[in-house]
Protein backbone atom coordinates (compact mmCIF):
# COMPACT_ATOMS: atom_id res chain seq x y z
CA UNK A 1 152.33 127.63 71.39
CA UNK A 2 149.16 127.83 73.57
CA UNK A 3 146.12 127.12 72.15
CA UNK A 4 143.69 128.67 75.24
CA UNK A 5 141.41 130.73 75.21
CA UNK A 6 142.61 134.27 75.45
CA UNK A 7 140.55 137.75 76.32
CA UNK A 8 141.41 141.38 75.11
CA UNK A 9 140.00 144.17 76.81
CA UNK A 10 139.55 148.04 75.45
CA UNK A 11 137.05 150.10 77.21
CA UNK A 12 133.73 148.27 78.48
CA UNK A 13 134.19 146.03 74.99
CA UNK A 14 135.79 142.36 75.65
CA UNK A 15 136.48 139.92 72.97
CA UNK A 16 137.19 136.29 73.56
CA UNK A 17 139.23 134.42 70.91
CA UNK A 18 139.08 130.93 70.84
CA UNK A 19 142.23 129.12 69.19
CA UNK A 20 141.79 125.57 70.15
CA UNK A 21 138.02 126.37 68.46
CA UNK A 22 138.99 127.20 64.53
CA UNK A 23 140.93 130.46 65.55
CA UNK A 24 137.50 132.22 66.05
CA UNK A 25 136.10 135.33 67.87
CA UNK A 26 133.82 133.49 70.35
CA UNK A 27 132.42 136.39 72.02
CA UNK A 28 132.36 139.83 72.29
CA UNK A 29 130.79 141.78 74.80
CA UNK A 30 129.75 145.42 74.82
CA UNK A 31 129.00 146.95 78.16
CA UNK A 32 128.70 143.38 79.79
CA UNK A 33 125.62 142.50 76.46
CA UNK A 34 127.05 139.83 73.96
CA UNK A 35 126.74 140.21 70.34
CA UNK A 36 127.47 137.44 69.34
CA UNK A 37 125.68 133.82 68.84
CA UNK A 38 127.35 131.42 71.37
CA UNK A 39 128.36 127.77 71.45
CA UNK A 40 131.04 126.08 69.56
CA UNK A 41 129.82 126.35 66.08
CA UNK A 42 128.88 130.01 66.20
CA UNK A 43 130.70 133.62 67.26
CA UNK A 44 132.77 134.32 64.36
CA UNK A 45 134.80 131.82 62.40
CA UNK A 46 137.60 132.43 59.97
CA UNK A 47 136.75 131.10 56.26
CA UNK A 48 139.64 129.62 54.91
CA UNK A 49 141.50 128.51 52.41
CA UNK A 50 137.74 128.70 50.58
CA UNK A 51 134.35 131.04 51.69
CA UNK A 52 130.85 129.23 51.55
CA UNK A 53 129.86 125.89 49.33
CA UNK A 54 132.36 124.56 46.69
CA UNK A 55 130.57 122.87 44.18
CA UNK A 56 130.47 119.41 44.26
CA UNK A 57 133.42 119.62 46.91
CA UNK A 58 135.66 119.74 43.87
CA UNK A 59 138.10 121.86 42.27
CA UNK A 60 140.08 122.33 39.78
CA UNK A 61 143.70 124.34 39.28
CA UNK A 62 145.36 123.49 36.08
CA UNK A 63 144.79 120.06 34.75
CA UNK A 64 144.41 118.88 38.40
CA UNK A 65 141.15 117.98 40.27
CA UNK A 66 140.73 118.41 43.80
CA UNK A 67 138.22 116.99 46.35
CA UNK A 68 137.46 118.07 49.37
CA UNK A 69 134.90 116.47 52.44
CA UNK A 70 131.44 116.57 51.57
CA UNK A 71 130.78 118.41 54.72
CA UNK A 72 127.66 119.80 53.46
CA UNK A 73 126.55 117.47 50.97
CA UNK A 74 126.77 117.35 48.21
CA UNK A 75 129.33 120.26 48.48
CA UNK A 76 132.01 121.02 50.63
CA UNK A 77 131.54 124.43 52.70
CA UNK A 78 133.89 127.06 54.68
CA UNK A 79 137.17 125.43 54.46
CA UNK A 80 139.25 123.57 57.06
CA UNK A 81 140.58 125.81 59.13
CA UNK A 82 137.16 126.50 61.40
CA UNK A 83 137.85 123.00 62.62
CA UNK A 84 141.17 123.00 63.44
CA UNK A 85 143.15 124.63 66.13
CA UNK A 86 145.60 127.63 65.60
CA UNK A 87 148.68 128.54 67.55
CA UNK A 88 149.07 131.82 69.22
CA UNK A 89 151.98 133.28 68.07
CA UNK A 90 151.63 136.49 70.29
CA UNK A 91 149.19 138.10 72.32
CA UNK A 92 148.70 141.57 74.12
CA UNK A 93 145.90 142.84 76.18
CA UNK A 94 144.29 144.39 73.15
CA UNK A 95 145.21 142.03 70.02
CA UNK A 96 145.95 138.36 69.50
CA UNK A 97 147.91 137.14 66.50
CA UNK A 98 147.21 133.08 65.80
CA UNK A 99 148.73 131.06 62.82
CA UNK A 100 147.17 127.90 61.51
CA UNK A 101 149.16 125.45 58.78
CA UNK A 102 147.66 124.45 55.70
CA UNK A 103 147.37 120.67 55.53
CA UNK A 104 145.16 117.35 54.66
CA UNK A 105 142.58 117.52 53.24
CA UNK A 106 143.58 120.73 51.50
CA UNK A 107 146.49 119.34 48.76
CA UNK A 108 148.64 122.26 49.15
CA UNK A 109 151.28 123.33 51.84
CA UNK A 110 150.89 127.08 53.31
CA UNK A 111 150.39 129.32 56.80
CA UNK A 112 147.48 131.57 57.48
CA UNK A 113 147.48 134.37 60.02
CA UNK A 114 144.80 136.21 61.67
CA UNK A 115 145.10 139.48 63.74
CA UNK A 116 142.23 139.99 65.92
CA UNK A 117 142.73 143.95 66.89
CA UNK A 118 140.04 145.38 69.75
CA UNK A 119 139.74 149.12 70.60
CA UNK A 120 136.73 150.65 72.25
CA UNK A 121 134.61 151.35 69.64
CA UNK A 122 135.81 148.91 66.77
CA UNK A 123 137.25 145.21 66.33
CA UNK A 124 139.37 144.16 63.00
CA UNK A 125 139.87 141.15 62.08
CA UNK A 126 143.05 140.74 59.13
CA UNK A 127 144.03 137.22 57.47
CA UNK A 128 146.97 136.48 55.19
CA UNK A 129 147.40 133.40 53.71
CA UNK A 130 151.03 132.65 52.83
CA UNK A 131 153.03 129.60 50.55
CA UNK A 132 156.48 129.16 50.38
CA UNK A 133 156.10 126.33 47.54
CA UNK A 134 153.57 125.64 44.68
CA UNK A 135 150.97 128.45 43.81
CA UNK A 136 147.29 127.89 44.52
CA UNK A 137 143.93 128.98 44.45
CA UNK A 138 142.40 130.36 47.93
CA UNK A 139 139.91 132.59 49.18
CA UNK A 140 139.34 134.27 52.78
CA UNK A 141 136.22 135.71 54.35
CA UNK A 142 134.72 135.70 58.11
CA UNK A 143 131.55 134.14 59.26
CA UNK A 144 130.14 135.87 61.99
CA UNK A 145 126.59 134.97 63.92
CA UNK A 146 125.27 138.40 65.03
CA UNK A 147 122.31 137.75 67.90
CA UNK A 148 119.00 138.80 65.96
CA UNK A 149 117.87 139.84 69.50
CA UNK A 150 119.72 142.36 71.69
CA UNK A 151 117.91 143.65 75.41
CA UNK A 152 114.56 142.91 73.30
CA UNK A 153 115.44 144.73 70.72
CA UNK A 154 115.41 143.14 66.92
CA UNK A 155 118.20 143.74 64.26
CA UNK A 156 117.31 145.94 60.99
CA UNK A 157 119.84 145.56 58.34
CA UNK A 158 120.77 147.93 55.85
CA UNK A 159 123.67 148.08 52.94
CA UNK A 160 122.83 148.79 49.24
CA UNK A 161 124.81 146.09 47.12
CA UNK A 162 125.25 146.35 43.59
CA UNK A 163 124.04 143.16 42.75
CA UNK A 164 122.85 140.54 43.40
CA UNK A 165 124.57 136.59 42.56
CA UNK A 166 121.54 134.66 41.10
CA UNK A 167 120.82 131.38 43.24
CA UNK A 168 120.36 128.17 42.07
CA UNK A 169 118.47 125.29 44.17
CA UNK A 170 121.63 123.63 44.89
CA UNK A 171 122.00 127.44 46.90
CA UNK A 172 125.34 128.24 44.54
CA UNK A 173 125.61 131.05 42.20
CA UNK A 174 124.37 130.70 39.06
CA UNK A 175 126.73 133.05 37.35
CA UNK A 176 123.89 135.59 36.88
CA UNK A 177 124.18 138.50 38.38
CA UNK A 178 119.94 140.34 39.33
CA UNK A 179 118.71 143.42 41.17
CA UNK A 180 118.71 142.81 44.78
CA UNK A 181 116.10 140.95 45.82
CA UNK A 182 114.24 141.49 49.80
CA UNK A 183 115.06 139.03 52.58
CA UNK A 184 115.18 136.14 53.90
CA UNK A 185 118.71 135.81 52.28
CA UNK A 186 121.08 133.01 52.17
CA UNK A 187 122.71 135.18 49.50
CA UNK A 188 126.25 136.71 48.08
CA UNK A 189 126.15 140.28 46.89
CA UNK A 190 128.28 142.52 45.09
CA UNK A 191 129.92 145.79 46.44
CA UNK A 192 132.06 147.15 44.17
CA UNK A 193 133.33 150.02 46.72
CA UNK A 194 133.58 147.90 49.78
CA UNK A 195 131.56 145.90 51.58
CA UNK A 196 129.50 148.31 54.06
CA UNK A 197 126.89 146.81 56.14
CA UNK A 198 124.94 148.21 59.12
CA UNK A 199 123.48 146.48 61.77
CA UNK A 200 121.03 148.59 64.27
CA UNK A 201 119.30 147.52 66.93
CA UNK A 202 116.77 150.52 68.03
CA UNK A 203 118.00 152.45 71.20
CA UNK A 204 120.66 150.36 71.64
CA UNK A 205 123.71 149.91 68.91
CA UNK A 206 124.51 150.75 65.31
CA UNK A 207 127.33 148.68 64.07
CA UNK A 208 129.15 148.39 60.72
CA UNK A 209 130.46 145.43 59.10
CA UNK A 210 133.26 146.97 56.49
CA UNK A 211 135.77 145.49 54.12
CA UNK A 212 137.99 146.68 51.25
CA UNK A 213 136.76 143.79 49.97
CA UNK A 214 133.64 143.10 47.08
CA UNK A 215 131.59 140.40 48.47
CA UNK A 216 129.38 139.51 51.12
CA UNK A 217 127.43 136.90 51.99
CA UNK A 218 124.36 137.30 54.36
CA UNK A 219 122.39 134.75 55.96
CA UNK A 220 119.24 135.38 57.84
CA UNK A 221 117.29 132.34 57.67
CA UNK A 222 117.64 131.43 61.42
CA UNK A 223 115.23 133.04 64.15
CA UNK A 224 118.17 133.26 66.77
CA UNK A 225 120.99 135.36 64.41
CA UNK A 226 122.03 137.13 61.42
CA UNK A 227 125.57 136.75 59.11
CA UNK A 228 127.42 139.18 57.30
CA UNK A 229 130.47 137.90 55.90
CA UNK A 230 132.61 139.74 53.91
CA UNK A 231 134.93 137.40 51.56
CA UNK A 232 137.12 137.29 48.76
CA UNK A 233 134.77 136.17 45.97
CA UNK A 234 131.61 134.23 45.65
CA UNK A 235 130.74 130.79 47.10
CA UNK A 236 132.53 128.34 44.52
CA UNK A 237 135.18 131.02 43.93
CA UNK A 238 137.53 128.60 43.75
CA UNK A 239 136.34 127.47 40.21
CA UNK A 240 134.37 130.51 39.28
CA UNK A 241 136.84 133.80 40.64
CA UNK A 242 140.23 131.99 41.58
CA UNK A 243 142.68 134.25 43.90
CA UNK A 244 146.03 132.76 43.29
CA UNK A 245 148.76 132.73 46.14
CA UNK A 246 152.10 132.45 44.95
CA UNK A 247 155.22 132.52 46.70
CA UNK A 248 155.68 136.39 45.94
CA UNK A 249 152.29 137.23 46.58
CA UNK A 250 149.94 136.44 49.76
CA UNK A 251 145.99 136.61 49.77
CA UNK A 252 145.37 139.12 52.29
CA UNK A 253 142.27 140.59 53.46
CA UNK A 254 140.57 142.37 56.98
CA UNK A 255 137.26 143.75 57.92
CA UNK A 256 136.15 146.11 60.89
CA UNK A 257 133.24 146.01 62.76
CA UNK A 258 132.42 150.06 64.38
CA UNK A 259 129.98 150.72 66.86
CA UNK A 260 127.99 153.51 68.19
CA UNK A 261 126.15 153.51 71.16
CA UNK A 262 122.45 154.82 70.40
């Protein structure tokens, strides 16, 4: 099971996936200009088994209490899998299927697998997370780092959430839900249809950032990129909006990122 890099091709777009680097998307190139944020702790990472900051690093299923690495202290943030490497378990010139097993310091025994699918004028990215034993909590999401700064042109982002999760100074959801507030954000919103955010950089490229799933995260605090990362529930939705996995019943999500040339 090969762990090197691999490139897909459709059209003039190229995607590199990195499995030996946390299974992620470390570049994708449109017409020969990258989108995304490089070096080894950017592109676009899978979030899993958890999305964002658990509080505390702890959680709890049943009577039992788990801790996790205080990786971003004092809370634990975006899962284990981002720093692990995943095994390809089959690759064409167009997709790439990786698998990465659950294991220490997450308690519980399970597989994840990611399809990274390129065409010419779209990428989707789909997760599953799968146990064959004891039920647990979980979430999913994808962190990409979108370059602020395309062929000197600067990102506007639009999408029209819902809501708003209230933050508190320890940057976790409150519980509150408020109107949207403007930017900077280093905030999780609420789309009850879908996420559906678009990214436009004039004359250049309009791309959207979909999901059947509710939540997204988006980060724009840093001068160099933007995030929009669709997920399965809010940061510390492990105690707050559990997704169980069971042996009958995976956690599954995907997102797609269109473009449009402009």
């Amino acid at each position: 099971m090969s762990t090197e890099d691999i490139t897909l091709t459709a059209g003039d777009a190229e995607v590199t996936v990195q499995p030996g680097n946390g299974g992620r998307v470390g570049g994708l190139r449109l017409g020969g200009v990258e989108l995304l944020r490089q070096g080894e702790r950017y592109g676009c990472f899978p979030m899993v088994p958890w999305c964002g900051r658990i509080r505390d690093g702890r959680f709890r299923d049943g009577a039992a209490v788990h801790h996790m690495p205080l990786n971003a202290p004092p809370h634990a943030i975006h899962g284990t899998a981002r720093d692990a490497a995943w095994r390809t378990a089959r690759r064409s010139a167009d997709e790439a299927v990786l698998t990465y097993d659950l294991t220490e310091p997450w308690p519980y025994s399970g597989r994840v697998t990611q399809q990274i699918a390129l065409t010419a004028d779209s990428l989707t990215l789909a997760m599953s997370v799968e146990t064959y034993e004891s039920s647990f909590p979980a979430q999913i999401g994808w962190h990409p780092w979108f370059n602020r700064t395309l062929d000197g042109a600067d990102v506007r982002l639009d999408f029209a959430p819902a809501w708003q999760e209230e933050r508190g100074e320890d940057h976790l959801p409150t519980g509150h839900r408020i109107d949207p507030k403007p930017g900077p954000w280093d905030d999780c919103f609420g789309m009850p249809g879908g996420v559906d955010v678009t990214l436009t950089w004039p004359g250049l490229l309009e791309l959207k950032v979909t999901s059947r799933e509710e939540w997204v995260v988006v980060y724009d605090e840093q001068r160099e990129a933007v995030c929009v990362e669709p997920q399965t529930g809010p940061p510390d939705g492990l105690n707050t909006h559990p997704r169980l996995v069971t042996p009958l019943e995976p956690l599954e999500a995907s997102t797609t990122w269109s473009w449009t040339r402009l």
